[in-house]
Structure formats: structure tokens, C-alpha cells
Protein backbone atom coordinates (compact mmCIF):
# COMPACT_ATOMS: atom_id res chain seq x y z
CA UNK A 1 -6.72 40.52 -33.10
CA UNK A 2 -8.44 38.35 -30.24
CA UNK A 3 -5.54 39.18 -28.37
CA UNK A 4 -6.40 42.97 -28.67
CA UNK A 5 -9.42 42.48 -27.71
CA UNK A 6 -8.81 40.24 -24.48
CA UNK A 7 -7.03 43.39 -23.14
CA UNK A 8 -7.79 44.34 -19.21
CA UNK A 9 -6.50 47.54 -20.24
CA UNK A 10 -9.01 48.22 -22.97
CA UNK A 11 -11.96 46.42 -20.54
CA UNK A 12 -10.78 49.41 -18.16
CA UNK A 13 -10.85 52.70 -20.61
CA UNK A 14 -14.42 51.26 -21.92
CA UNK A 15 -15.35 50.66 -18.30
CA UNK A 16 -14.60 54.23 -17.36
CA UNK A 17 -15.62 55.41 -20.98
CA UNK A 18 -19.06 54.16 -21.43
CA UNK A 19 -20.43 55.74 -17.82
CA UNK A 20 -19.17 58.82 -19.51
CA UNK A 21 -21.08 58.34 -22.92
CA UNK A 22 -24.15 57.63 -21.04
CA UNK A 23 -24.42 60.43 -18.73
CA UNK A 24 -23.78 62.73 -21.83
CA UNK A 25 -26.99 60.60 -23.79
CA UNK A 26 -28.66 61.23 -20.88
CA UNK A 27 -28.06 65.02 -20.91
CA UNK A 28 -29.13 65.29 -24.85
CA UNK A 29 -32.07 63.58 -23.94
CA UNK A 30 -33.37 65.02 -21.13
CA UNK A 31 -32.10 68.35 -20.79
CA UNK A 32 -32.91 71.20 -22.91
CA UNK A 33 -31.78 74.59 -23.37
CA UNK A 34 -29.03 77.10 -22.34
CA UNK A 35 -27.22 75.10 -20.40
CA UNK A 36 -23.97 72.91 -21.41
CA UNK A 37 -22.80 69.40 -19.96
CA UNK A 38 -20.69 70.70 -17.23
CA UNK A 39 -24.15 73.48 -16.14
CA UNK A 40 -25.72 69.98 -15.88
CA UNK A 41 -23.23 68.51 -13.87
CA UNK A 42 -22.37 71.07 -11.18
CA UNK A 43 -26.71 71.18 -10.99
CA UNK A 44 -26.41 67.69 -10.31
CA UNK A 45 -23.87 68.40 -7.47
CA UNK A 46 -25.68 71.04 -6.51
CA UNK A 47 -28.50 69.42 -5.76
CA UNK A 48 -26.68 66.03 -4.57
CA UNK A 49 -27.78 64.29 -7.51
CA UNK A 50 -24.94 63.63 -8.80
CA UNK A 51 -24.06 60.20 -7.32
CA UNK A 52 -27.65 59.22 -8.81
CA UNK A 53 -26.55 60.26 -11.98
CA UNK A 54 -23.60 58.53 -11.37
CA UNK A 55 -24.57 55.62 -10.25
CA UNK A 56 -27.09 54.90 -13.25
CA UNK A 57 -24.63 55.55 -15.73
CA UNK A 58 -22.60 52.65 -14.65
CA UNK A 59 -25.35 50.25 -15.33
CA UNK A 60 -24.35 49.73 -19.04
CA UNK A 61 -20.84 48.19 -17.56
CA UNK A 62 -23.12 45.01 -16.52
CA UNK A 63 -24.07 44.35 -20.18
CA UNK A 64 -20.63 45.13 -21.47
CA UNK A 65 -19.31 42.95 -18.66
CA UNK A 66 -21.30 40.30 -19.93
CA UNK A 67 -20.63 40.80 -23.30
CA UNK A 68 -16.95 40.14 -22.29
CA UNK A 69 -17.62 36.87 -20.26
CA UNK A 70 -19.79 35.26 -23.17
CA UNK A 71 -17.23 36.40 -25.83
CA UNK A 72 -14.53 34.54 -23.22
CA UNK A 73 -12.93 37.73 -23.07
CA UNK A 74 -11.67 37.13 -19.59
CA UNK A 75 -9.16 40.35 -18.74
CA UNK A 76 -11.26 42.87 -20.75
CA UNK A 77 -14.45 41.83 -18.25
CA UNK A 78 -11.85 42.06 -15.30
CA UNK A 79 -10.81 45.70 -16.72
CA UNK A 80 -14.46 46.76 -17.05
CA UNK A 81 -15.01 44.91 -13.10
CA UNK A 82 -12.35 47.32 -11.81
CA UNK A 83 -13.66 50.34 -13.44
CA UNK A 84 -17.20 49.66 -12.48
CA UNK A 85 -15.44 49.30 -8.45
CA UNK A 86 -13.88 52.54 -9.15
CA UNK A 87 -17.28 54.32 -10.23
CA UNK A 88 -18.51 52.43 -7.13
CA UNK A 89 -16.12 53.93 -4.33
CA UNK A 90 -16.28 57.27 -6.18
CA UNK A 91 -20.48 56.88 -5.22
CA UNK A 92 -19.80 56.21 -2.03
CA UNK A 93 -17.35 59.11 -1.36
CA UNK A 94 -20.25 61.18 -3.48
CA UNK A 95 -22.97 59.65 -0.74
CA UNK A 96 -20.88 60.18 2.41
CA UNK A 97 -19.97 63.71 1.39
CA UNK A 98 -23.36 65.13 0.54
């Protein structure tokens, strides 16, 4: 089961997951009304928020990451590393475009 666990992977999908799961607690949260999730969104880009929004979201990866490293969990913290670089470049892209 440790094995399972120790999975780069697994640390990737929850490193890309997680961003996802925040920015839609974020939306319940904070946003009321008509609108839906992907209204929100294309506001966001709208607006050239989005890379903000973005950019907070990834935060929880750092706890997560940790979580991994003091759990010795070695690959899934190098899986969550690599999706936190990939939610990095797409903020930059998001930044130099807008």
C-alpha cells in the first residue's frame, strides 16, 4: 500500500487536482449568484485575473508537498513538484499574454 502511495504519478494528478479543488472552494465562497464556474473563469480572464487566481490556488501544493517529504514519500512530492512547475509556466504564459 506504501508503494501506492509513493507514486510520482499520483503526486502529479493531486498536484494538478488540488489547484482545481481550490479555485472551485474559492468560487462557492466568494461568488454568489447567477453565474456558474466557467462565468467565473472567463471574468477572471476577462479581467486578467486569472493568473492571480491561478497562481493562489497552487499554494495548497506546498503543504501537500510537504506532507509528502515528512511522510518520506519521495516520488509522490516529485509528482506534485512537477505539477506545481507546470501551474507555474502556465502563469507565466497567463502574465506575458495579458
Amino acid at each position: 500500500m506504501s508503494r501506492l502511495k509513493d507514486n510520482q504519478i499520483i503526486g502529479i494528478i493531486a498536484g494538478l487536482l488540488l489547484p482545481l479543488l481550490i479555485t472551485i472552494l474559492i468560487y462557492n465562497l466568494r461568488y454568489f449568484g447567477g453565474r456558474t464556474y466557467f462565468d467565473f473563469i472567463e471574468t477572471l480572464i476577462t479581467f486578467h485575473s486569472f493568473g492571480k487566481l491561478l497562481s493562489l490556488s497552487v499554494l495548497p501544493n506546498l503543504l501537500l508537498f510537504f506532507i509528502c517529504i515528512w511522510s518520506n514519500w519521495l516520488r509522490m512530492a516529485r509528482g506534485v513538484l512537477i505539477a506545481t512547475i507546470i501551474y507555474g509556466i502556465a502563469t507565466i504564459i497567463l502574465a506575458l499574454l495579458g
